[in-house]
C-alpha atoms as a PDB file:
ATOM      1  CA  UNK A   1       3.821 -27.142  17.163  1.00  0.00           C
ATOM      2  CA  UNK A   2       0.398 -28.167  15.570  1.00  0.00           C
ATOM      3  CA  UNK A   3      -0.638 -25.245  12.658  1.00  0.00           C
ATOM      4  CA  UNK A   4       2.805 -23.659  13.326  1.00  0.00           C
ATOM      5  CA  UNK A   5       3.303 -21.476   9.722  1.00  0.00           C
ATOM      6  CA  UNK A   6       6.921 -22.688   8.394  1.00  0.00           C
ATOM      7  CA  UNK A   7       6.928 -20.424   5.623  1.00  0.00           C
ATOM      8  CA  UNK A   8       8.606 -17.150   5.851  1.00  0.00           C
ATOM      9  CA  UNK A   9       6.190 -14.379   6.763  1.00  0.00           C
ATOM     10  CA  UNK A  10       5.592 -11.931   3.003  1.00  0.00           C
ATOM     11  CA  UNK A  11       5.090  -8.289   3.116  1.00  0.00           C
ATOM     12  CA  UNK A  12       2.914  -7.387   0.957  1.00  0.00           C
ATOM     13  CA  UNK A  13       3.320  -4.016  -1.098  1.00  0.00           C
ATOM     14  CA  UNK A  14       0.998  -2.441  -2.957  1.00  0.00           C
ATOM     15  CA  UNK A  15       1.465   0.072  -6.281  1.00  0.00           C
ATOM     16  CA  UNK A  16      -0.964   1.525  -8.470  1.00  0.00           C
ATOM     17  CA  UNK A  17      -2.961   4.530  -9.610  1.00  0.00           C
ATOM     18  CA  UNK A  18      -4.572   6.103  -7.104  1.00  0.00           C
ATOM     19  CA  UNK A  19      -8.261   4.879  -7.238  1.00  0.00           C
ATOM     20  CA  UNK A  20      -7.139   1.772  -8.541  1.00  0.00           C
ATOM     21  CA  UNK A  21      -8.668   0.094  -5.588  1.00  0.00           C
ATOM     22  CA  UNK A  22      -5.382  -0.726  -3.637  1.00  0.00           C
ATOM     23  CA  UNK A  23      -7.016  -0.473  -0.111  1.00  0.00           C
ATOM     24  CA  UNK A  24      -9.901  -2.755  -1.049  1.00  0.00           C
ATOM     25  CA  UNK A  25      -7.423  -4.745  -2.664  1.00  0.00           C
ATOM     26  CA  UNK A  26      -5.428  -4.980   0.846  1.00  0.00           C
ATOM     27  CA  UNK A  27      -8.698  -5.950   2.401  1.00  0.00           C
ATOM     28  CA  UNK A  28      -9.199  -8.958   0.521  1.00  0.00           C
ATOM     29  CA  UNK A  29      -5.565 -10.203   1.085  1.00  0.00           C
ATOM     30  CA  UNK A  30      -5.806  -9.588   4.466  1.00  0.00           C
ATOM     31  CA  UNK A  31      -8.965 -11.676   4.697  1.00  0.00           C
ATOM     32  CA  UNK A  32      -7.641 -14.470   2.330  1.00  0.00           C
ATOM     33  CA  UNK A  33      -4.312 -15.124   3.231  1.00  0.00           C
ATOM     34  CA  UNK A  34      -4.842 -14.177   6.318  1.00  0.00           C
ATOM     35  CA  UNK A  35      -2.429 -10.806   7.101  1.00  0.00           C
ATOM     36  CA  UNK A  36      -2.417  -8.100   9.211  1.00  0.00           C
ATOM     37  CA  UNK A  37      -3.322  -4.901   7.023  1.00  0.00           C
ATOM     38  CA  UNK A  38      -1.447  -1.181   7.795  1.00  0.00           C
ATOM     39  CA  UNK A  39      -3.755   1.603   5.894  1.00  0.00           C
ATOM     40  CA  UNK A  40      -1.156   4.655   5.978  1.00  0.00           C
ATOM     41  CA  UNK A  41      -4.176   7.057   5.165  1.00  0.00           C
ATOM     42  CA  UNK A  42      -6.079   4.832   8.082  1.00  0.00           C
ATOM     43  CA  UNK A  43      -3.130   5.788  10.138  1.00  0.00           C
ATOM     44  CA  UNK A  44      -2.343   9.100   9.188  1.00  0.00           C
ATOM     45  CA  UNK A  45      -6.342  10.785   9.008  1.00  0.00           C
ATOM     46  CA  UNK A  46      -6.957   9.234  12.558  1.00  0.00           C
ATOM     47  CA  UNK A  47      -3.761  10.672  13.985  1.00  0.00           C
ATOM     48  CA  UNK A  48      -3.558  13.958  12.173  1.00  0.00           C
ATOM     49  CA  UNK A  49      -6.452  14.940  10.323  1.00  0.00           C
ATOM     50  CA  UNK A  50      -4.879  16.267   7.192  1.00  0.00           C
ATOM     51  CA  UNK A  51      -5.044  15.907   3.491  1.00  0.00           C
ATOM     52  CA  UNK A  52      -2.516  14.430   1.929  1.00  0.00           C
ATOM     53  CA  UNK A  53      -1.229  17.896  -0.202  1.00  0.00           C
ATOM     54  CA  UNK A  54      -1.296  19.910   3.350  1.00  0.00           C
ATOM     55  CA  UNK A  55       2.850  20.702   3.597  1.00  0.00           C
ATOM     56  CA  UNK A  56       3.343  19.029   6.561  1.00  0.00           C
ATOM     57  CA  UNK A  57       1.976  15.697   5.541  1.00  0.00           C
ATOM     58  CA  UNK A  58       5.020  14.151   3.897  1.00  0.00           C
ATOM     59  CA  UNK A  59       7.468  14.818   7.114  1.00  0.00           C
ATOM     60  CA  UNK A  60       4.243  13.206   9.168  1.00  0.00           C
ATOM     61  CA  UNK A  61       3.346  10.636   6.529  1.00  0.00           C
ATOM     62  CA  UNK A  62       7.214   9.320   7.326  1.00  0.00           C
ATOM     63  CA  UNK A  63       7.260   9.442  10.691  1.00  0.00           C
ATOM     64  CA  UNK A  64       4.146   6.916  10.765  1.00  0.00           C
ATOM     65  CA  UNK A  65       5.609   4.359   7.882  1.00  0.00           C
ATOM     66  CA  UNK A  66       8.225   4.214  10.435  1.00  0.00           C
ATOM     67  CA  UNK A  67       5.811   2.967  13.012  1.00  0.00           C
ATOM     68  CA  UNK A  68       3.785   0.988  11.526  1.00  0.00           C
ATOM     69  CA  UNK A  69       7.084  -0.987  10.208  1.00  0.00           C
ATOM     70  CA  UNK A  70       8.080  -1.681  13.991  1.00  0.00           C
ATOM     71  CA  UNK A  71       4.808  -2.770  14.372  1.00  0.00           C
ATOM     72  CA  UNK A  72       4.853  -4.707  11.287  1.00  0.00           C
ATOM     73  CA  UNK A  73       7.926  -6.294  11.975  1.00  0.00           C
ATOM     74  CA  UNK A  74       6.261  -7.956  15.445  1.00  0.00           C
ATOM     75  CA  UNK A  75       3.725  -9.026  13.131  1.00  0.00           C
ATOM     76  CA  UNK A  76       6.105 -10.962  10.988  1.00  0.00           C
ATOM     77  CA  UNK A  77       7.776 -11.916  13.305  1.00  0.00           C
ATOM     78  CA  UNK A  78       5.043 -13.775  15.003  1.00  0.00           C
ATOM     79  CA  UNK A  79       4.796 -15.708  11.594  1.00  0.00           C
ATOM     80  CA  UNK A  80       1.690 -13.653  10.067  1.00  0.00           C
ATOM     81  CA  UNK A  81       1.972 -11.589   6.633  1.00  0.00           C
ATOM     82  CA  UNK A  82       1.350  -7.884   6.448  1.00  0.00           C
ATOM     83  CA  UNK A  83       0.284  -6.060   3.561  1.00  0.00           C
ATOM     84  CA  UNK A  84       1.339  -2.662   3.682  1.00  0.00           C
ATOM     85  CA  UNK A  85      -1.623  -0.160   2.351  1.00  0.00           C
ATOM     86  CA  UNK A  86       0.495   2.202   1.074  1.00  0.00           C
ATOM     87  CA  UNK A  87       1.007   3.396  -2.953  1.00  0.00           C
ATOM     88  CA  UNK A  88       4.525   2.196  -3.820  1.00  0.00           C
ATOM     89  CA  UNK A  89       3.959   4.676  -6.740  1.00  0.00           C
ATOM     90  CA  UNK A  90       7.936   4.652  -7.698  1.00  0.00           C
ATOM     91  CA  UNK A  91      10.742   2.227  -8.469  1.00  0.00           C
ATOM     92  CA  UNK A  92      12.710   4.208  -5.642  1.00  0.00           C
ATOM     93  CA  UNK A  93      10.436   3.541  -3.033  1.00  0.00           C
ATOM     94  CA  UNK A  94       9.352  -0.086  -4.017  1.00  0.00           C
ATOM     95  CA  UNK A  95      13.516  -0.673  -3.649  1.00  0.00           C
ATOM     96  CA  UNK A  96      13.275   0.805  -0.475  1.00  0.00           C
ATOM     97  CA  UNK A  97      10.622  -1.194   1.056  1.00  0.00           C
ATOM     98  CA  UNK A  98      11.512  -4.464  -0.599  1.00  0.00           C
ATOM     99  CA  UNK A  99      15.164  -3.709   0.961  1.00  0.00           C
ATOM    100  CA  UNK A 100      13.821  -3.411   4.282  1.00  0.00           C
ATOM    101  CA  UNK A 101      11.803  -6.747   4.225  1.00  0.00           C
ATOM    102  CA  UNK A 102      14.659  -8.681   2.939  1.00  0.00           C
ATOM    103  CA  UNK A 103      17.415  -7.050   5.351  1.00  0.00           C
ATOM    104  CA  UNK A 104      14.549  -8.242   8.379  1.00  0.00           C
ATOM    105  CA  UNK A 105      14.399 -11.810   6.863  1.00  0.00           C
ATOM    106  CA  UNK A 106      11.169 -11.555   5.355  1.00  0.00           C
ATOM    107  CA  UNK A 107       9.794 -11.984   1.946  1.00  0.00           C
ATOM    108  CA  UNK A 108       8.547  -9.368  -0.454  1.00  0.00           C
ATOM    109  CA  UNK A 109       5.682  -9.576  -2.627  1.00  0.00           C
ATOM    110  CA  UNK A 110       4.664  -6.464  -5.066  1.00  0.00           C
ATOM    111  CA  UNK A 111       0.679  -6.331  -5.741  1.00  0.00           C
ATOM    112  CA  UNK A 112       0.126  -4.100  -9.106  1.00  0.00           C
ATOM    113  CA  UNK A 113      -3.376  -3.242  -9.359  1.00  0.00           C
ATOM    114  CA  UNK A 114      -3.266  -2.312 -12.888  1.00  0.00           C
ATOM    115  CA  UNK A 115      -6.476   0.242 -14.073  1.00  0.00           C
ATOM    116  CA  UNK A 116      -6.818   2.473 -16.708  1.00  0.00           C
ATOM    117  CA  UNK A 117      -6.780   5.875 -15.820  1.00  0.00           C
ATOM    118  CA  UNK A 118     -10.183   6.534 -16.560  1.00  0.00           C
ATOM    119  CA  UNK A 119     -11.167   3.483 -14.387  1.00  0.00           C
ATOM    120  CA  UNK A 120      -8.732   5.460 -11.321  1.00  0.00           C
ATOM    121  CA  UNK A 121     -10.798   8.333 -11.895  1.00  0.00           C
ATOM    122  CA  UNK A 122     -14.382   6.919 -11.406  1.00  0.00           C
ATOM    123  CA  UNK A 123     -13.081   4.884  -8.149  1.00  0.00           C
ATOM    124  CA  UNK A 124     -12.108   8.192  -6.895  1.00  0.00           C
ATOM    125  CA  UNK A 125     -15.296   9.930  -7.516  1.00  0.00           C
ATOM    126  CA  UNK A 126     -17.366   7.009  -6.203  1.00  0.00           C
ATOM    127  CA  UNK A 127     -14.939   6.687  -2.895  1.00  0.00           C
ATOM    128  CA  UNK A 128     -15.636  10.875  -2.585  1.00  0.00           C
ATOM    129  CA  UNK A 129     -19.299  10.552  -2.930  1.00  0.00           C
ATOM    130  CA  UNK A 130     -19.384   7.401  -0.352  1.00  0.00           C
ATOM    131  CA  UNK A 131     -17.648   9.834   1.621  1.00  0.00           C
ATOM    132  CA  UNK A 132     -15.298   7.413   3.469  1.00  0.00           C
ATOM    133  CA  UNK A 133     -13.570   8.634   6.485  1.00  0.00           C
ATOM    134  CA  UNK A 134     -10.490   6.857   6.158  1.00  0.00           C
ATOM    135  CA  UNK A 135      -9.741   8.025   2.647  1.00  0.00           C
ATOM    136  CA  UNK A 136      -8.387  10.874   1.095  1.00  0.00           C
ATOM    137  CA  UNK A 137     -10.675  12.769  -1.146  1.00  0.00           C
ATOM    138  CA  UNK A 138      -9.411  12.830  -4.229  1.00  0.00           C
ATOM    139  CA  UNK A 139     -10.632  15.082  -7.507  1.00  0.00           C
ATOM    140  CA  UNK A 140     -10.023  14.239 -11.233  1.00  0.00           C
ATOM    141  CA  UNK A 141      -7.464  16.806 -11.554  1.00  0.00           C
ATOM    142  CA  UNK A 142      -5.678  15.057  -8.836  1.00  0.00           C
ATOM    143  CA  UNK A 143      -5.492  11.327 -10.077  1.00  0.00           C
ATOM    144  CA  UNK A 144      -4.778  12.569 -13.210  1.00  0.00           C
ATOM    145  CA  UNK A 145      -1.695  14.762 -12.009  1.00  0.00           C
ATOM    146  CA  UNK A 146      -0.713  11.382  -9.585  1.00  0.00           C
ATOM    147  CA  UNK A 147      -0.663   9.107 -12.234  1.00  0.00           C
ATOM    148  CA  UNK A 148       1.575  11.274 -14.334  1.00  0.00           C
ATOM    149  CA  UNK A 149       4.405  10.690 -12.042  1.00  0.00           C
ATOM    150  CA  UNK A 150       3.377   7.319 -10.984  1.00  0.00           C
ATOM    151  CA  UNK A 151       6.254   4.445 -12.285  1.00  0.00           C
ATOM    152  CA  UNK A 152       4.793   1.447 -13.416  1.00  0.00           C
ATOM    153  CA  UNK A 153       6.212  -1.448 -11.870  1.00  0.00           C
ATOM    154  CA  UNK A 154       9.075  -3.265 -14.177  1.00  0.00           C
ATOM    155  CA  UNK A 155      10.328  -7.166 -13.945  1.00  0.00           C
ATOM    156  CA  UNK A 156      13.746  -5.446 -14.091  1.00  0.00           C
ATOM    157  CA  UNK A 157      13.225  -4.489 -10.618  1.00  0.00           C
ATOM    158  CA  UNK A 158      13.567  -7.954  -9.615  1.00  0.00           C
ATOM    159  CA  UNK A 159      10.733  -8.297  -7.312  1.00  0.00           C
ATOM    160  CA  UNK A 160       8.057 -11.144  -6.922  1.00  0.00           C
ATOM    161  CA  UNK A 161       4.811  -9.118  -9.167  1.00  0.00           C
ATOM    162  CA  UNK A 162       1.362 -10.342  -8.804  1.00  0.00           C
ATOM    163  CA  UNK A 163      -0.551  -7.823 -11.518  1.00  0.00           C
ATOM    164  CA  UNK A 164      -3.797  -7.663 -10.177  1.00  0.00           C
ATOM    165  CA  UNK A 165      -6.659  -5.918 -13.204  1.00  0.00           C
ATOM    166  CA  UNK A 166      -6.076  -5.886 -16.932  1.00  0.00           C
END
């Protein structure tokens, strides 16, 4: 079949501090490659309406990953990338995720947008003042207390890394 892809479909994960830029990040790679982008807080602020510290959010949060991977999944399996807009923030859950694209025959690829803190910070503020829809706001105090228990990625965790920043 003429322009038939032969490669194997990659899903594309993304890790970083939050205001690193990961969504406009996914953007780009779903322009340029081309790939079908999932924005969980797209997803999740559309559906539900809630910030991402309300106590129900995590139990929600899940729920939708879990949909937009079936979704995904017909994606790649129609031969077309995905990048999946969500922070793989810790080794744990980049393992995860890179498990379940390999088990489904596809190939992962882990997209470290690499800021400074500082750099996370102003992003933030910016994004808040733009006042996106589809974004959650976040306050100093908050991207400073998510990067403290964010896990920078590691080649030990033996996944394809593109660092993306400085």
């Amino acid at each position: 079949m003429p322009g038939y892809r032969t490669r194997t479909p990659r899903v594309h994960l993304l890790a970083g501090l939050n205001g690193a830029g990961k969504t406009t990040y996914a953007r780009r790679l779903e322009a340029d490659l081309p790939a079908v982008r999932f924005t969980l807080d797209e997803w999740m602020l559309r559906l539900h309406e809630l910030r991402y510290d309300d106590p129900i959010y995590p139990e929600l949060a899940e729920s939708c990953k879990s949909l937009i991977w079936d979704t995904a999944l017909q994606v790649l399996r129609a031969r077309v990338d995905v990048v999946l807009d969500w922070n793989q923030w810790s080794r744990k859950r980049r393992r995860e995720w890179a498990t379940r694209a390999i088990q489904a025959g596809f190939e992962p690829v882990l997209h470290y947008i690499r800021v400074p803190l500082d750099t996370a910070i102003a992003h933030a503020t910016i994004r808040n003042a733009d006042g996106q829809v589809y974004a959650h706001v976040l306050d100093a105090a908050a991207v400073k207390h998510l990067a403290s228990i964010f896990e920078e990625p590691g080649e030990d965790e033996g996944l394809k890394i593109r660092v993306i920043g400085d």
